[in-house]
N, C-alpha and C. Protein backbone atom coordinates (compact mmCIF):
# COMPACT_ATOMS: atom_id res chain seq x y z
N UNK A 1 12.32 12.65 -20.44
CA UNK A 1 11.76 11.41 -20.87
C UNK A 1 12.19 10.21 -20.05
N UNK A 2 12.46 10.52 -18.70
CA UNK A 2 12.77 9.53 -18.08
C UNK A 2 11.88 8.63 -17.57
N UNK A 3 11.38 7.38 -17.45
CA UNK A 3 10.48 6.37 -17.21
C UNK A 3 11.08 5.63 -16.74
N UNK A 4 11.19 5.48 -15.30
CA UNK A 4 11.75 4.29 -14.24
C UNK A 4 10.56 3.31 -13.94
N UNK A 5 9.59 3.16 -14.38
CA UNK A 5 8.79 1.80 -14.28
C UNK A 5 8.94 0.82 -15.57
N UNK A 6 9.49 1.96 -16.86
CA UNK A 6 9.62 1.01 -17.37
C UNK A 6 11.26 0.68 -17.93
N UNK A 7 11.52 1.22 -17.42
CA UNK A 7 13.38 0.87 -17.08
C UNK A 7 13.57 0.05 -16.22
N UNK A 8 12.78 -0.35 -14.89
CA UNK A 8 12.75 -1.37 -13.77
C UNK A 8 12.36 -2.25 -14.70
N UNK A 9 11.16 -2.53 -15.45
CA UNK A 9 10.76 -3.60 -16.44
C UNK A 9 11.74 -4.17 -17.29
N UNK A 10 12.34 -3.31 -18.00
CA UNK A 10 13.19 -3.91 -19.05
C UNK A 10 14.66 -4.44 -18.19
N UNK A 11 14.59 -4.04 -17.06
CA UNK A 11 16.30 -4.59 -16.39
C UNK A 11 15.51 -5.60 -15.64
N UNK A 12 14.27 -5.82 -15.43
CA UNK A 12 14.16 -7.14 -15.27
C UNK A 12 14.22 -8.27 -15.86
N UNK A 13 13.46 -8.00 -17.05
CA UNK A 13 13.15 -8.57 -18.17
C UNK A 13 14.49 -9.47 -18.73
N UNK A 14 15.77 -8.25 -18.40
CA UNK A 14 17.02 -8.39 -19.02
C UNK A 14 17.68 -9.70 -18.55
N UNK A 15 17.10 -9.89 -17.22
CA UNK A 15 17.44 -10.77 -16.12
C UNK A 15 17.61 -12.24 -16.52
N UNK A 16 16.18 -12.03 -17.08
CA UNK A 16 15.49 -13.54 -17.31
C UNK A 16 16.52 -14.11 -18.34
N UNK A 17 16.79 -13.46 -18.82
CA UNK A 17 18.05 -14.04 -20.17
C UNK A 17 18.81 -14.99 -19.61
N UNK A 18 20.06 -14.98 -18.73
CA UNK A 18 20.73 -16.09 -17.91
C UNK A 18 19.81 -17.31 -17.96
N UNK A 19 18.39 -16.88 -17.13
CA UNK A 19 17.62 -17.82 -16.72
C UNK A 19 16.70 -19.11 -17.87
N UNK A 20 17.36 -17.84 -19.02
CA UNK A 20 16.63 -18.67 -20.15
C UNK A 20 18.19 -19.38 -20.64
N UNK A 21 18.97 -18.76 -20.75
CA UNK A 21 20.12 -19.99 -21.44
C UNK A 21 19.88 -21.29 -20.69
N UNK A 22 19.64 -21.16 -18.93
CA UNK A 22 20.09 -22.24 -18.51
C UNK A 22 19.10 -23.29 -18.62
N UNK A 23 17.88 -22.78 -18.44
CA UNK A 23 16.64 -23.89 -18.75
C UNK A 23 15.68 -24.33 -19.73
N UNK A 24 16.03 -23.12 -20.20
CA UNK A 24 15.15 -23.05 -21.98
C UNK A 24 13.91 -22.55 -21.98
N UNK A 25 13.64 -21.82 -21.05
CA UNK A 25 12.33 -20.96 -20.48
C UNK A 25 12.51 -20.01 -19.91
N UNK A 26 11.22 -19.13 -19.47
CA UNK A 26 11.30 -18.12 -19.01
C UNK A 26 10.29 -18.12 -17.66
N UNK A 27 10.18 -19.49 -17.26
CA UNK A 27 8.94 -19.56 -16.13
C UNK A 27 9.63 -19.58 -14.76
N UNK A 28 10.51 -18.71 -14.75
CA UNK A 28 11.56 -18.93 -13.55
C UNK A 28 9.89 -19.07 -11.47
N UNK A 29 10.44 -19.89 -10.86
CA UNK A 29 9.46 -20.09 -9.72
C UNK A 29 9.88 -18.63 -9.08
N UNK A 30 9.06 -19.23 -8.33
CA UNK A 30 8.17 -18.21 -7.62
C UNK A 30 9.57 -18.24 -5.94
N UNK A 31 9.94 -18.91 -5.59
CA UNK A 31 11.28 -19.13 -5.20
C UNK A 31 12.28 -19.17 -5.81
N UNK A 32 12.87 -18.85 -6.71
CA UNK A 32 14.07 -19.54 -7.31
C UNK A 32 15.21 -18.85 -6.33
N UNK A 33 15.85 -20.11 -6.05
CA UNK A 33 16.96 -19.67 -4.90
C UNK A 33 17.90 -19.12 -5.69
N UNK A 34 18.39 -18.88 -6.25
CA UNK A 34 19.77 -18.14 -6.88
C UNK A 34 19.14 -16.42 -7.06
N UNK A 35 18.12 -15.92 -7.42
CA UNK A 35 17.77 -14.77 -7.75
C UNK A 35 16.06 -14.57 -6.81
N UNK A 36 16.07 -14.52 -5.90
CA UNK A 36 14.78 -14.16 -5.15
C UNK A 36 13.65 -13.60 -5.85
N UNK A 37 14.39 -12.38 -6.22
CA UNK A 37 13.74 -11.38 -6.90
C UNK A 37 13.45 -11.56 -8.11
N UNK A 38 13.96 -12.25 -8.88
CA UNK A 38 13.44 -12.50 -9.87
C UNK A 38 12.06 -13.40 -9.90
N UNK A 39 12.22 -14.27 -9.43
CA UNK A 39 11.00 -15.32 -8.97
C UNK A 39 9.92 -14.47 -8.71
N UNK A 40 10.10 -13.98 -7.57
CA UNK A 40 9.13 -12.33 -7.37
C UNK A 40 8.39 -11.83 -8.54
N UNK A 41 9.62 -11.55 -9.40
CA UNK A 41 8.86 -10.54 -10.19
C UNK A 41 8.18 -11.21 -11.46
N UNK A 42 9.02 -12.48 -11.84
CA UNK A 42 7.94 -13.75 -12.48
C UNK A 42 6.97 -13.75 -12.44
N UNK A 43 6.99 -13.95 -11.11
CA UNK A 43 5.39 -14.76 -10.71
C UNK A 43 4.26 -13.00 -10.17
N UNK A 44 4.70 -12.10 -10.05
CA UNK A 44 3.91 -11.14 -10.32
C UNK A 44 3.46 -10.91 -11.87
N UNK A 45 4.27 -11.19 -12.79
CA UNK A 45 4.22 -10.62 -13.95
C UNK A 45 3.07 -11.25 -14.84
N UNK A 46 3.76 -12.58 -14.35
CA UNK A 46 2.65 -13.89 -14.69
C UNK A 46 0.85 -13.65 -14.24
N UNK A 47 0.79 -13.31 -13.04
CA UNK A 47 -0.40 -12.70 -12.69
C UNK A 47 -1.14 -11.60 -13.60
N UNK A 48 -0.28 -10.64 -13.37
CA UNK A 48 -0.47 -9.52 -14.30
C UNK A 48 -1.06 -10.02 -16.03
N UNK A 49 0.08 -11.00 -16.72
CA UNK A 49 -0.56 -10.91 -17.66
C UNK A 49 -2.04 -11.60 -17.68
N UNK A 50 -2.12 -12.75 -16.92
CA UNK A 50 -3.15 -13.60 -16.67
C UNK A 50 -4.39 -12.93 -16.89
N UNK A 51 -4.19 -11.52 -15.94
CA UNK A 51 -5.30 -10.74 -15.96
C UNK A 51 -5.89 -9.79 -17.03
N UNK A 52 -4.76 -9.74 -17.57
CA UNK A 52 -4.81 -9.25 -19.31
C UNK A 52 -5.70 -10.11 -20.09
N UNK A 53 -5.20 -11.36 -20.04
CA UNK A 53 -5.63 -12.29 -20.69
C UNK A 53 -7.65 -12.48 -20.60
N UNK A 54 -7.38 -11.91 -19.48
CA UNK A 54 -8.99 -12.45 -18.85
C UNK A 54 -9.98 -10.92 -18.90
N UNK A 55 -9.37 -10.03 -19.90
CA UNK A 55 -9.95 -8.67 -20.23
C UNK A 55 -9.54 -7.71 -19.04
N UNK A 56 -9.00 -7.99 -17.86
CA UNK A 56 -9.16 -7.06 -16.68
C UNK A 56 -7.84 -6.42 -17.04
N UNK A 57 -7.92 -5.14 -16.19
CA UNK A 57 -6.70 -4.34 -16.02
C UNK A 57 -5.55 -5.03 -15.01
N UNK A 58 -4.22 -4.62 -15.06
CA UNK A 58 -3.23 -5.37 -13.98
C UNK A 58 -2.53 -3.82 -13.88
N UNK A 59 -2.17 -3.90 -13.27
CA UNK A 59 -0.65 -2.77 -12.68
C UNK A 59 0.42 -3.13 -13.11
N UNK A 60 1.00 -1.80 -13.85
CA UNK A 60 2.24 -2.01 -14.49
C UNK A 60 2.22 -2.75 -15.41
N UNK A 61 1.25 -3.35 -15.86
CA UNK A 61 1.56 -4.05 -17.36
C UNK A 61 0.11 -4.38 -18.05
N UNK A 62 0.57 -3.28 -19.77
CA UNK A 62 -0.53 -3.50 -20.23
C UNK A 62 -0.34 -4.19 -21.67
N UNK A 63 -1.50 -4.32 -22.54
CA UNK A 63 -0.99 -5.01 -24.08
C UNK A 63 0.41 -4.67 -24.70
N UNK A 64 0.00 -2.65 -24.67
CA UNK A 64 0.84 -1.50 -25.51
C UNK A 64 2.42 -2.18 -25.38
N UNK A 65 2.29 -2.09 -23.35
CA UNK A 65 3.76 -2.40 -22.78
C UNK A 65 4.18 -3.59 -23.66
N UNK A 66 3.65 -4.77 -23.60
CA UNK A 66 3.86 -6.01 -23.71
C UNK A 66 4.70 -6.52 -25.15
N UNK A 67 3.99 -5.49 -26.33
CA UNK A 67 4.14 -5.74 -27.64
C UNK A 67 5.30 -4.87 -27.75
N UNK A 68 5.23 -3.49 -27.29
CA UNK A 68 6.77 -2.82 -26.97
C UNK A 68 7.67 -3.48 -26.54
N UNK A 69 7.70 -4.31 -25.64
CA UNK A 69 9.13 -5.05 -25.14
C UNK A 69 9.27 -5.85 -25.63
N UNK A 70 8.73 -6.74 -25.90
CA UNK A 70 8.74 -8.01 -26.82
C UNK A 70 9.27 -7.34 -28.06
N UNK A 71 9.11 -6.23 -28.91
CA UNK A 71 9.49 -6.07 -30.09
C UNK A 71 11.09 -5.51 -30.02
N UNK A 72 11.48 -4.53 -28.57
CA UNK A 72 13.13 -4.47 -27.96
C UNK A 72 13.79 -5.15 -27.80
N UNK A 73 13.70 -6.63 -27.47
CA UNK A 73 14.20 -7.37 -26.90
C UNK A 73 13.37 -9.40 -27.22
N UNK A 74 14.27 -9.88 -27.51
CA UNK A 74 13.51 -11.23 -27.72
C UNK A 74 13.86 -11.86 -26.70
N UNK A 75 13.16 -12.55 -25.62
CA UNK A 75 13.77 -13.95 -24.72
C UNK A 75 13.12 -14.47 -24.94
């Protein structure tokens, strides 16, 4: 039962936490100099849901995912 796409998800996800004590959000840029990658994966994610939003399919992230993590984990 191992799932490394969505184990990469949730240790990202995990990330954003720091990022939320310090600013009170979770809209970290698309640069953020302290964590590259995170910004990265923000601003992919952000896309992704966008496209949810707009009925289309995205990669790597769907409703199912969305309401699953959100219900593991609150940021």
């Amino acid at each position: 039962g191992f799932k490394w796409s969505s184990t990469r998800y949730l240790r990202n996800v995990r990330s954003l936490e720091p990022f939320k004590k310090r600013f009170g959000h979770c809209d970290a840029p698309f640069r953020y100099s302290s964590d590259l990658s995170l910004g990265l994966w923000c601003n992919k994610t952000r896309h992704a849901d966008k496209q949810i939003q707009q009925g289309k399919t995205a990669k790597g992230l769907n409703q199912d995912r969305i309401g699953r993590d959100r219900s593991q984990m609150e940021i």
